[in-house]
C-alpha atoms as a PDB file:
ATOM      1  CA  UNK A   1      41.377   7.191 -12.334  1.00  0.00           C
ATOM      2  CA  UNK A   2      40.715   8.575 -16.113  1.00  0.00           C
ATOM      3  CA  UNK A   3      41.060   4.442 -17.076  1.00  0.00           C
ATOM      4  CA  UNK A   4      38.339   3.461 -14.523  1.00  0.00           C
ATOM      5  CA  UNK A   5      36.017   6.217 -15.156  1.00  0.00           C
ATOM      6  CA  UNK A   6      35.582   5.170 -18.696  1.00  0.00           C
ATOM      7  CA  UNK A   7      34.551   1.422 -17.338  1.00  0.00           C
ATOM      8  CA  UNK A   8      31.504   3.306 -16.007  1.00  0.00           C
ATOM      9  CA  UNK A   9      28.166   3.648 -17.664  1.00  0.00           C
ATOM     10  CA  UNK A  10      25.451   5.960 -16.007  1.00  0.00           C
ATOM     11  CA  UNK A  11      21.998   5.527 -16.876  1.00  0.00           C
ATOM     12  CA  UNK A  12      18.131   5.376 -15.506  1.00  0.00           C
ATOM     13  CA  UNK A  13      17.934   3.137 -12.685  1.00  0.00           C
ATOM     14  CA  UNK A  14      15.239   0.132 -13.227  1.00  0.00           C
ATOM     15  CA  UNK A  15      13.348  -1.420 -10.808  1.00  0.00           C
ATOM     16  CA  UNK A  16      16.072  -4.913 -11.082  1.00  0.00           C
ATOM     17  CA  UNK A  17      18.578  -2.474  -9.739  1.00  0.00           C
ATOM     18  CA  UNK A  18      16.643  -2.375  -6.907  1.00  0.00           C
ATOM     19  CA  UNK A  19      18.636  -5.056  -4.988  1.00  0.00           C
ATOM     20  CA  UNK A  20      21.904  -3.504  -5.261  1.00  0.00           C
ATOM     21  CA  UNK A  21      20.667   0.090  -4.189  1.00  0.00           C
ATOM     22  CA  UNK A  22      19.477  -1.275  -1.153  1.00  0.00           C
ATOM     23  CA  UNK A  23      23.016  -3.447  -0.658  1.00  0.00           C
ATOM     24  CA  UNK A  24      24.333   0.027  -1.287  1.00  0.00           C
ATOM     25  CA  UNK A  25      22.384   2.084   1.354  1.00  0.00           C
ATOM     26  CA  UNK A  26      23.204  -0.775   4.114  1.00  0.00           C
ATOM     27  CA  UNK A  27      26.861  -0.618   2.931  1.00  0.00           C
ATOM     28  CA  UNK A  28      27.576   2.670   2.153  1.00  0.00           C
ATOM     29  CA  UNK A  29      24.876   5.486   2.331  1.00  0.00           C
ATOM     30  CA  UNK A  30      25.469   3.994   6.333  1.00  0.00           C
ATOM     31  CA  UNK A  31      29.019   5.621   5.983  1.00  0.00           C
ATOM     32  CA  UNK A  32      26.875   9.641   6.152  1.00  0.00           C
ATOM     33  CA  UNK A  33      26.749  10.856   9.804  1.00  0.00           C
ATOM     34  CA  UNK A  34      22.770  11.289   8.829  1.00  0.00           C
ATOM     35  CA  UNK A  35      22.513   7.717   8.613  1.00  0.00           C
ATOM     36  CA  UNK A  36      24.264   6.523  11.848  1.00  0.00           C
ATOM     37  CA  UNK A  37      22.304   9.309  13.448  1.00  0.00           C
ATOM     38  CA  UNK A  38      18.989   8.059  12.547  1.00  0.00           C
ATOM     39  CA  UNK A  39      19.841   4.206  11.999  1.00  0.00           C
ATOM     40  CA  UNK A  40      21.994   4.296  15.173  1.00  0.00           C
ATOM     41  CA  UNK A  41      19.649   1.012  16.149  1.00  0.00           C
ATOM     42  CA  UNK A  42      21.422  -1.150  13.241  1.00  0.00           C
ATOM     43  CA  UNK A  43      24.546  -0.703  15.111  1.00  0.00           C
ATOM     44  CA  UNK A  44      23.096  -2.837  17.915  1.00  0.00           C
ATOM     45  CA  UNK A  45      20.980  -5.372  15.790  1.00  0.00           C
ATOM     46  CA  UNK A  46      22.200  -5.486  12.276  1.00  0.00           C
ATOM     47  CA  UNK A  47      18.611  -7.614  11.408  1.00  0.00           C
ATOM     48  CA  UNK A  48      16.730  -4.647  12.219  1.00  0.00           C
ATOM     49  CA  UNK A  49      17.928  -3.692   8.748  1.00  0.00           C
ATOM     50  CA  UNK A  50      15.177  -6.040   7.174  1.00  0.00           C
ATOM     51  CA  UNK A  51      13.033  -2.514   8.462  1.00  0.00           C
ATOM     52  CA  UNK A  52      15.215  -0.193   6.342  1.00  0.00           C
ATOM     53  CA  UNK A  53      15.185  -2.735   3.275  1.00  0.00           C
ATOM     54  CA  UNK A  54      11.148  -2.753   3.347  1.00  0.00           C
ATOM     55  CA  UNK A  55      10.932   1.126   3.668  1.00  0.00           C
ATOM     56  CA  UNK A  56      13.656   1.978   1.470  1.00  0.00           C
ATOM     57  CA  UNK A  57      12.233  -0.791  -1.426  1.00  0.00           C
ATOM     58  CA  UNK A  58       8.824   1.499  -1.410  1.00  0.00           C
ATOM     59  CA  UNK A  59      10.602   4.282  -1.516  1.00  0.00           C
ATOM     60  CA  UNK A  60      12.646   3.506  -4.319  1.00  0.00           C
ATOM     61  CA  UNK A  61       9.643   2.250  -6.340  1.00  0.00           C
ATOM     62  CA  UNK A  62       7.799   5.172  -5.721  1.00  0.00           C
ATOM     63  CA  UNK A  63      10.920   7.062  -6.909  1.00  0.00           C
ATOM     64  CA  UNK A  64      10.796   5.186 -10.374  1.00  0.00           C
ATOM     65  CA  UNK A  65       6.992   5.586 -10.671  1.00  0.00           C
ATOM     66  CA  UNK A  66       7.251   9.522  -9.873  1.00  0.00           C
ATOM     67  CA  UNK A  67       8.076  11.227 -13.540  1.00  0.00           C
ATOM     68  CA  UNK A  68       9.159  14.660 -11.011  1.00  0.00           C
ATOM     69  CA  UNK A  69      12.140  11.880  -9.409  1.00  0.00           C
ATOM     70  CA  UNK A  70      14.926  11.207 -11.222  1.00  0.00           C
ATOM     71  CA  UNK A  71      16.889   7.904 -10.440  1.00  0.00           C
ATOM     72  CA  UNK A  72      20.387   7.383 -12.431  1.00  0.00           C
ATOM     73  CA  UNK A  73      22.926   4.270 -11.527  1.00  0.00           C
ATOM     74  CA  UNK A  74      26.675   4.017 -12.094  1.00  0.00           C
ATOM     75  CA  UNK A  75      27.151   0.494 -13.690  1.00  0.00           C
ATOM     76  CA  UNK A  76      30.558  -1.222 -14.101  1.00  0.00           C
ATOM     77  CA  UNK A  77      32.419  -4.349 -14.910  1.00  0.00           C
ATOM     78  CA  UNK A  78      32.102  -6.793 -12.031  1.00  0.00           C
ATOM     79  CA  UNK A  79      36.470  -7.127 -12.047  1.00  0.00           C
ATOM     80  CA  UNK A  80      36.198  -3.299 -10.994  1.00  0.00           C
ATOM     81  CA  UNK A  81      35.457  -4.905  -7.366  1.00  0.00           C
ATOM     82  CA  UNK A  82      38.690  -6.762  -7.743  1.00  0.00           C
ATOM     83  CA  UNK A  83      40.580  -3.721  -7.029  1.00  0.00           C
ATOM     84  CA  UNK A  84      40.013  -2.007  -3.879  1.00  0.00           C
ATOM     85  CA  UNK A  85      41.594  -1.079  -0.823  1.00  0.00           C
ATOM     86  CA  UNK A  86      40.862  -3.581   1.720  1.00  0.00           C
ATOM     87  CA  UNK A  87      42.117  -1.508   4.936  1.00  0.00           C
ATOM     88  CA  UNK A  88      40.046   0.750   7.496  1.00  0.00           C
ATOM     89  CA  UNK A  89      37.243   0.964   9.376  1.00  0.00           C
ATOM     90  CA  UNK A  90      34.794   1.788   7.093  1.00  0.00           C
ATOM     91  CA  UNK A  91      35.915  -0.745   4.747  1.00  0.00           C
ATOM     92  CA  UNK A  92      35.651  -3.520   7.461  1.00  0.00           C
ATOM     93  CA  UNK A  93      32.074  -2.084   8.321  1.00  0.00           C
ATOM     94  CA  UNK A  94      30.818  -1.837   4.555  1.00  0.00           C
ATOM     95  CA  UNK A  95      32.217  -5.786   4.262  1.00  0.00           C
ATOM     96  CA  UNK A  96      29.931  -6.967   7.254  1.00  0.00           C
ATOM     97  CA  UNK A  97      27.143  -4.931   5.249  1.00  0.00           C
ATOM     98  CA  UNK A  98      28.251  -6.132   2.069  1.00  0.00           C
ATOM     99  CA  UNK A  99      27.673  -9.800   3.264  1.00  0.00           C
ATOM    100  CA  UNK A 100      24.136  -9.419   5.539  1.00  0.00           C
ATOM    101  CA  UNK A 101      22.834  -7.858   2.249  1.00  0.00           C
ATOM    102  CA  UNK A 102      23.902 -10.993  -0.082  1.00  0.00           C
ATOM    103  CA  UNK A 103      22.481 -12.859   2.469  1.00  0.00           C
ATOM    104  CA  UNK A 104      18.738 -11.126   3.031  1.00  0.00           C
ATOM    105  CA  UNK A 105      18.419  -8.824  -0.007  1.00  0.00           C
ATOM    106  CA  UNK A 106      17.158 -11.275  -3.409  1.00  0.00           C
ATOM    107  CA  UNK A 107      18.821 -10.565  -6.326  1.00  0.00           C
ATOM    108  CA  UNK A 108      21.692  -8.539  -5.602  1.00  0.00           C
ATOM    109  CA  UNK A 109      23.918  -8.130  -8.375  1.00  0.00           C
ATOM    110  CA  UNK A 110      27.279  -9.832  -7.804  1.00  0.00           C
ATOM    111  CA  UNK A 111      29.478 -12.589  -8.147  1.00  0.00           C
ATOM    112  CA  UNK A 112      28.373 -14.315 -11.458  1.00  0.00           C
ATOM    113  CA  UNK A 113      27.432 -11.048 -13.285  1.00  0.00           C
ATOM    114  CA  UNK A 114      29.053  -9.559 -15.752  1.00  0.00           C
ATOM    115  CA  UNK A 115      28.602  -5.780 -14.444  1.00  0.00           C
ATOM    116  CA  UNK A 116      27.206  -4.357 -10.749  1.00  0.00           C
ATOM    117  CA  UNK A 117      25.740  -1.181  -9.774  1.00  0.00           C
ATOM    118  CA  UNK A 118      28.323   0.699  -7.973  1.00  0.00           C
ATOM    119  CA  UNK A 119      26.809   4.138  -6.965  1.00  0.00           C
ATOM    120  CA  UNK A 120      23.493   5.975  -7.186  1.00  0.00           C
ATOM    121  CA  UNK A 121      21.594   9.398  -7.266  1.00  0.00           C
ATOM    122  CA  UNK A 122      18.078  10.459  -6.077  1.00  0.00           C
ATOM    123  CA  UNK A 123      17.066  13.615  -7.948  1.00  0.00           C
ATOM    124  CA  UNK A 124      13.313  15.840  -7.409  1.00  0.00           C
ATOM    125  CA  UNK A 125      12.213  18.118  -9.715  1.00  0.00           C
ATOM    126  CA  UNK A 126      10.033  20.163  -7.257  1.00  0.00           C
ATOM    127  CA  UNK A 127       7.858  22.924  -8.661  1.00  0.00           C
ATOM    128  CA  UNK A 128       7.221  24.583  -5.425  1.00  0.00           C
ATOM    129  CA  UNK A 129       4.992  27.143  -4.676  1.00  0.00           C
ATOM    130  CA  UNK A 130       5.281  28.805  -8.418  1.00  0.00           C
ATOM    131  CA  UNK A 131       2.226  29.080 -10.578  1.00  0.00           C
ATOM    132  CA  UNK A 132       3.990  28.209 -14.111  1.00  0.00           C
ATOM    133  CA  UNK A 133       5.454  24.974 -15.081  1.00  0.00           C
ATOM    134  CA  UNK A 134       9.213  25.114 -14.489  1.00  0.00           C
ATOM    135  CA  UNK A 135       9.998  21.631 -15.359  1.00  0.00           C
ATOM    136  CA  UNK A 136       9.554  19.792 -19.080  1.00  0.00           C
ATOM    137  CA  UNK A 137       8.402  17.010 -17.068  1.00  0.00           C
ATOM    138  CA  UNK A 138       5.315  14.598 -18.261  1.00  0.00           C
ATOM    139  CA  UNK A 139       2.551  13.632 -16.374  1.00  0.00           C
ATOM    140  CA  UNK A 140       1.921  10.196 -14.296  1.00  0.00           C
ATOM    141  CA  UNK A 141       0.266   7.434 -17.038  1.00  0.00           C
ATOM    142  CA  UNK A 142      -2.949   5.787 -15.407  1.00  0.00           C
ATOM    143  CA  UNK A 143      -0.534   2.635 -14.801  1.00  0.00           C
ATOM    144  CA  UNK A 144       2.139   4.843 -12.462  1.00  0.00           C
ATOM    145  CA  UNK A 145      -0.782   6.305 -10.635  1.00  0.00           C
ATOM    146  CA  UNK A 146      -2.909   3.062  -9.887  1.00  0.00           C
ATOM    147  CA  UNK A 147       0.540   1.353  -8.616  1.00  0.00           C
ATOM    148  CA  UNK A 148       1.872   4.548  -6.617  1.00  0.00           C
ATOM    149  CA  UNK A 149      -2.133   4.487  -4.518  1.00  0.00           C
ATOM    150  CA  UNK A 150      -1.198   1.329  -4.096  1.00  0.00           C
ATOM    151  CA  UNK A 151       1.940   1.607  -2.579  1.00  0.00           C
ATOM    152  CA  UNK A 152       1.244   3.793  -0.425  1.00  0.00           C
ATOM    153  CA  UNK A 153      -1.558   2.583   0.921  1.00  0.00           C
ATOM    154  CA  UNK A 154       0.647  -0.702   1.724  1.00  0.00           C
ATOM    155  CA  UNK A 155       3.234   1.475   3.592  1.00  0.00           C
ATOM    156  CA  UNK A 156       0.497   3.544   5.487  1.00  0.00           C
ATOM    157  CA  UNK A 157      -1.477  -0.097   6.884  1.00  0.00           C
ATOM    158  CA  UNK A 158       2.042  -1.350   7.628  1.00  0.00           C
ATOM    159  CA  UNK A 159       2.685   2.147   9.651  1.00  0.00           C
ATOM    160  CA  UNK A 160      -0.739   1.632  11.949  1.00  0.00           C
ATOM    161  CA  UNK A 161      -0.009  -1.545  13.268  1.00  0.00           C
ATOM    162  CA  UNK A 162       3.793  -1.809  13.108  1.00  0.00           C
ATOM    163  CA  UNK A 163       6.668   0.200  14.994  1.00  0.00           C
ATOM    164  CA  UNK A 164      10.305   0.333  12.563  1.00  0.00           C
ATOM    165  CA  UNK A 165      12.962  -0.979  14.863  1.00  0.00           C
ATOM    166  CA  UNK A 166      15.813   0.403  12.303  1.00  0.00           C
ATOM    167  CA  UNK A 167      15.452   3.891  13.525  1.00  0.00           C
ATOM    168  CA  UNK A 168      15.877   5.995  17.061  1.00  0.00           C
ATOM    169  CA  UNK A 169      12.349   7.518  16.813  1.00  0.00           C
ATOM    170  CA  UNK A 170      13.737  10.661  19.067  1.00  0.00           C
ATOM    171  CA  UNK A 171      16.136  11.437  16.808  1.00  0.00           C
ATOM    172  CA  UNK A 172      13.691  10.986  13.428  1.00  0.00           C
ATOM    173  CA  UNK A 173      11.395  13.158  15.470  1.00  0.00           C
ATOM    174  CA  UNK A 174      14.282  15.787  15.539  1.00  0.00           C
ATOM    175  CA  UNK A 175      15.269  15.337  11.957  1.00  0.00           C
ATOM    176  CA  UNK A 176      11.499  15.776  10.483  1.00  0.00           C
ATOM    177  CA  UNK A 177      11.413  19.075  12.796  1.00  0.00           C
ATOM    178  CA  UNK A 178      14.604  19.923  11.051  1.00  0.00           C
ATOM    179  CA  UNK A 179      13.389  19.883   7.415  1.00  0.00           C
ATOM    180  CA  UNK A 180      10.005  21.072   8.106  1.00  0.00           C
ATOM    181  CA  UNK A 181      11.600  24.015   9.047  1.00  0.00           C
ATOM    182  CA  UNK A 182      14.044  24.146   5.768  1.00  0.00           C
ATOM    183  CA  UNK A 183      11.672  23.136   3.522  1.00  0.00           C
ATOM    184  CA  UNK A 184       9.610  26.620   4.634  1.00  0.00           C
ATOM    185  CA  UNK A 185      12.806  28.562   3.779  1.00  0.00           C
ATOM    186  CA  UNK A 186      12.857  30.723   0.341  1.00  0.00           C
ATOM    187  CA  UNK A 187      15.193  27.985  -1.161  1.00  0.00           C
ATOM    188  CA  UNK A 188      13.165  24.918  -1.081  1.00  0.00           C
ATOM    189  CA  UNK A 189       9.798  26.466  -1.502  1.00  0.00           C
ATOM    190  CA  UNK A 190      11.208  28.230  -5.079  1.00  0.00           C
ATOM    191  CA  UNK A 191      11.275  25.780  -7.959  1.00  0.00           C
ATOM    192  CA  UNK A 192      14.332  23.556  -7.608  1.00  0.00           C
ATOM    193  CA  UNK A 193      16.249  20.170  -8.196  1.00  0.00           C
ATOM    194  CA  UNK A 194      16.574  18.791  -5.068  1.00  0.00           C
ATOM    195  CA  UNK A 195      19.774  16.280  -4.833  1.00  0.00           C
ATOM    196  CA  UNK A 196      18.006  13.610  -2.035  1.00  0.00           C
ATOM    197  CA  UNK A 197      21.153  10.995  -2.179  1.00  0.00           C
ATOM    198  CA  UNK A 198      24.494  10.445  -3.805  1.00  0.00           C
ATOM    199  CA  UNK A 199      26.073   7.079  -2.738  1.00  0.00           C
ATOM    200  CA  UNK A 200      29.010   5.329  -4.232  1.00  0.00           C
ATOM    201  CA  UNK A 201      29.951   1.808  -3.452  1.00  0.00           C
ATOM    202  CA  UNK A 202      32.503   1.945  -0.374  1.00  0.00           C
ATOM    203  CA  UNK A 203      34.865  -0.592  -2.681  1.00  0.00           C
ATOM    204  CA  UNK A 204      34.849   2.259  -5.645  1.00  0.00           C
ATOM    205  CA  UNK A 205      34.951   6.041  -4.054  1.00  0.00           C
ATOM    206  CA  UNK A 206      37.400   8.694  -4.732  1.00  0.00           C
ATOM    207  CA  UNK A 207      37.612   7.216  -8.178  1.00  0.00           C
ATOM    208  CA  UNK A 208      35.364   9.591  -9.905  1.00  0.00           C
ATOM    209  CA  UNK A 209      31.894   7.951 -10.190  1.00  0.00           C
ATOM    210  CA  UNK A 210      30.592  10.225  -7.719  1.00  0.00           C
ATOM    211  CA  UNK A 211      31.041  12.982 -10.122  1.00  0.00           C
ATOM    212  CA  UNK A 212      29.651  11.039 -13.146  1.00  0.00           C
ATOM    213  CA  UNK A 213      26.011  10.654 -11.254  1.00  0.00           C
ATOM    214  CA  UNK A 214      26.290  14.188 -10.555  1.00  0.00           C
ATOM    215  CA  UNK A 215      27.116  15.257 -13.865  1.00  0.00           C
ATOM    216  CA  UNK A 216      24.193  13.176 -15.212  1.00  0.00           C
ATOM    217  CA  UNK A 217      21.957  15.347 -12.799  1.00  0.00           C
ATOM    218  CA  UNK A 218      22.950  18.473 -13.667  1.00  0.00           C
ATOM    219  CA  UNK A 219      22.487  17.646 -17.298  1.00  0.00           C
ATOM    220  CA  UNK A 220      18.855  16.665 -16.977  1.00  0.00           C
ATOM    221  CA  UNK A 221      18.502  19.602 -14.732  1.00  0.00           C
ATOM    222  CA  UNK A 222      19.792  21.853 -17.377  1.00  0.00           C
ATOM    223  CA  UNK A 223      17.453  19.789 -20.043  1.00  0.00           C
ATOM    224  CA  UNK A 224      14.202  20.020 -18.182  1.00  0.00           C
ATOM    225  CA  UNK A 225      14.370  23.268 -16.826  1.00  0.00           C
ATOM    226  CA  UNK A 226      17.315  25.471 -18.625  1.00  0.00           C
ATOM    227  CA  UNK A 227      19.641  28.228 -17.378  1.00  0.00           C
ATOM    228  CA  UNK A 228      18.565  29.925 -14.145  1.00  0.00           C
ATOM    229  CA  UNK A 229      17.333  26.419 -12.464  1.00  0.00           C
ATOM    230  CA  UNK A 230      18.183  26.393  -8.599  1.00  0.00           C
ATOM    231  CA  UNK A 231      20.016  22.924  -7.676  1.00  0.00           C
ATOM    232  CA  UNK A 232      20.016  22.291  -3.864  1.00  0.00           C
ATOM    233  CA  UNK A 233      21.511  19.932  -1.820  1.00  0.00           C
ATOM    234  CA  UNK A 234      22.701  19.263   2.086  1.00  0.00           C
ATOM    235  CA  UNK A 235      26.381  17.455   2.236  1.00  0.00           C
ATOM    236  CA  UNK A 236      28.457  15.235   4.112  1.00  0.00           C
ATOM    237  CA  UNK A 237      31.522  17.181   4.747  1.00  0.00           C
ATOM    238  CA  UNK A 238      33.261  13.943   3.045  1.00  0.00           C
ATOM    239  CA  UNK A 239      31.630  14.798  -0.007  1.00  0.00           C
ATOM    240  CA  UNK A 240      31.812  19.149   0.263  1.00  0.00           C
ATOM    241  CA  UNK A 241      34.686  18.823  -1.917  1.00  0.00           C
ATOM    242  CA  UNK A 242      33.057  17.408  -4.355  1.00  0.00           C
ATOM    243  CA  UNK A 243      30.053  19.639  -4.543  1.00  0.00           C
ATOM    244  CA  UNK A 244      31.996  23.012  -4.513  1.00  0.00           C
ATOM    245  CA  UNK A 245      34.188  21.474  -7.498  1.00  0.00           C
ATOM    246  CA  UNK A 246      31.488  20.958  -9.236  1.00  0.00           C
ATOM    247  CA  UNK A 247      30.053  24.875  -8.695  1.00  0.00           C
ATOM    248  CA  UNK A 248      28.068  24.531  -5.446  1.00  0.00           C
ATOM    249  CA  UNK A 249      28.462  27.371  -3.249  1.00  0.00           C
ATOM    250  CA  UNK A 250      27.625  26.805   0.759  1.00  0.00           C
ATOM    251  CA  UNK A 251      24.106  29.242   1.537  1.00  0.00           C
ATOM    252  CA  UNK A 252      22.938  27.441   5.077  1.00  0.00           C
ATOM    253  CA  UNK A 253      23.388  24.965   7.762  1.00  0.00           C
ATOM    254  CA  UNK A 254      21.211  22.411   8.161  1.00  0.00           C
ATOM    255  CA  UNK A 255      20.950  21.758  11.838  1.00  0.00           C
ATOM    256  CA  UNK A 256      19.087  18.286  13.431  1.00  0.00           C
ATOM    257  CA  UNK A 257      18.622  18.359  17.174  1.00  0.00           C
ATOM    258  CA  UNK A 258      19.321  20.690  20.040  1.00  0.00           C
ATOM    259  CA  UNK A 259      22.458  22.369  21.637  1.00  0.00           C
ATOM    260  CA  UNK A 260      21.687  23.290  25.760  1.00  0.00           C
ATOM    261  CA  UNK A 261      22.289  26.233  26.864  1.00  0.00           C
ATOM    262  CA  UNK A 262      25.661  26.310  27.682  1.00  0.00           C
ATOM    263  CA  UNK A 263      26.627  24.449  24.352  1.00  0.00           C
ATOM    264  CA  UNK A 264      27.078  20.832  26.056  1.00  0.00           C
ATOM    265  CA  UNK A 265      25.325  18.147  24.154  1.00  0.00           C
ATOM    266  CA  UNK A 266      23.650  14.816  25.429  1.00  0.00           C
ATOM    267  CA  UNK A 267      22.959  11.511  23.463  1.00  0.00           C
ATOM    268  CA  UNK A 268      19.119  12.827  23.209  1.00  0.00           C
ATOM    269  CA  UNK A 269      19.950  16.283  21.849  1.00  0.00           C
ATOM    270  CA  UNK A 270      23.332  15.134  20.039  1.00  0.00           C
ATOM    271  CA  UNK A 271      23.482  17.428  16.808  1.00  0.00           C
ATOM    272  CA  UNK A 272      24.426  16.676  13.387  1.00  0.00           C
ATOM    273  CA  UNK A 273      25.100  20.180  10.945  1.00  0.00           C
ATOM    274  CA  UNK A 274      25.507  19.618   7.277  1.00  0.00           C
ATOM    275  CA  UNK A 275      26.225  22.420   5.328  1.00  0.00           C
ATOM    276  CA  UNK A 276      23.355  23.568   2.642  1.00  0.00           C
ATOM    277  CA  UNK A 277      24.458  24.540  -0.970  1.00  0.00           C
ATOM    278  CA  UNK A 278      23.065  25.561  -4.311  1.00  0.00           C
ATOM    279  CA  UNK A 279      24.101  25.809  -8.021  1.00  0.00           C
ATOM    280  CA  UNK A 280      22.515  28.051  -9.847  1.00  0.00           C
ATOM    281  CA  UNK A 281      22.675  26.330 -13.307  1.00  0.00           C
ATOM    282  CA  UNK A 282      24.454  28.556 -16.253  1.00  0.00           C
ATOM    283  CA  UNK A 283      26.387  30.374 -13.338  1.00  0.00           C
ATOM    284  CA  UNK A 284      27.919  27.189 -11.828  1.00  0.00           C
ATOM    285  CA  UNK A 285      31.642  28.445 -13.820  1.00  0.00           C
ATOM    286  CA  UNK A 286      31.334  32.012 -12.464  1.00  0.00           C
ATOM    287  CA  UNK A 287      33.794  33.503 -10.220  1.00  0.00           C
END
């Protein structure tokens, strides 16, 4: 563990790495219960993920062009990939990923490189509804803001005239619902670092690069807005452990979809719970 964690380098993500991100949501981001839950249509077609590699690309380039998003990368040696467990279910569905990605995603880092991107973050510095600047955080250049317009004026002409066959549009319409309703709540409308994603290459978890991208975030939390920030998050139970190591403490449940009356649940009102935590930065090592 300690010998492969110091084969890692985290840093700002560029827009090259954008390749292997999106090799990484297909492959392994698919492994959170959100993901099957909303992308449950891949599971039928796997080319209707040429939908969530469009979406996701504008969404990580807006991410890059947005000085209030913060996106870091774990880098390692390519051999790292050498070394994995080849056994399971997961591993056998992050292969069949793995290998529609190298063959529709352009430049994805791999075989020939020296070193691949094996895990990502997606960090917002939201202000919320607070009238001072909590965040050190610059403003867009004339260059991000001509580009972003752009962007999203792509994305919203593509929306009009085109339905995304990558999601089950029920169950979107349950999880939008669902964080409407959070994001109203006294957490998310405070100033905060929101924690959007934390993926780790399904050939390299549980060998410590998950915390490395999170340590990175806390650290430009703590830079940009000092002791007292609010870090929140919603978790895979998977990943819980991590988070409460780390000094997370469970506040919420985030709930997408509907329970009937007498508890039973259907395929249209199936419900996924993830458990909502916050660190409070300088009391994350408090009892």
């Amino acid at each position: 563990m300690t010998d492969f964690k110091h084969k890692i380098t985290v840093r700002a993500a560029k827009e090259s790495d954008i390749p292997t991100i999106l090799t990484l949501v297909l492959t392994s981001f698919s492994n959170f219960p959100f993901f099957t839950y909303i992308y449950s249509p891949l599971a039928t077609n796997p080319d209707f993920a040429h939908d969530t590699v469009y979406y996701w690309r504008k969404r990580l380039l807006l991410g890059l062009l947005d000085p209030q998003t913060s996106i870091v990368v774990a880098e390692a040696p390519i051999e790292v990939l050498g070394d994995v467990d080849e056994e399971g279910e997961s591993f056998k569905k992050g292969k069949v990923a793995q290998d529609w990605s190298e063959r529709n995603i352009p430049g994805v880092r791999g075989k020939g490189d020296a070193s691949v991107v094996v895990g990502f973050a997606i960090w917002q510095f939201n202000q919320g509804s607070a009238s001072s600047q909590t965040f050190k955080i610059r403003e867009k250049t004339l260059y991000e803001k001509i580009r972003t317009y752009l962007i999203v004026l792509e994305v919203s002409a593509w929306n009009k005239v085109y339905q995304r066959k990558d999601q089950d549009p029920h169950r979107m319409g349950l999880f939008l619902d669902a964080m409407g309703n959070l994001c109203q709540t006294e957490l998310y409308t405070a100033p905060h670092v929101y924690l959007d994603n934390l993926t780790v290459d399904f050939r390299c978890q549980r060998k410590g690069i998950g915390r490395l991208l999170m340590d990175a975030g806390v650290s430009r939390a703590r830079e940009t807005g000092g002791e007292g920030v609010s870090l929140v998050t919603e978790a895979s139970l998977m990943g819980l452990g991590l988070y409460l190591k780390v000094g997370f403490k469970e506040v919420g449940k985030f709930v997408i979809g509907n329970e009937s009356e007498d508890g039973n649940r259907d395929r249209e009102n199936e419900v996924i719970i993830l458990p909502v935590l916050q660190m409070i930065m300088g009391a994350e090592n408090s009892a």
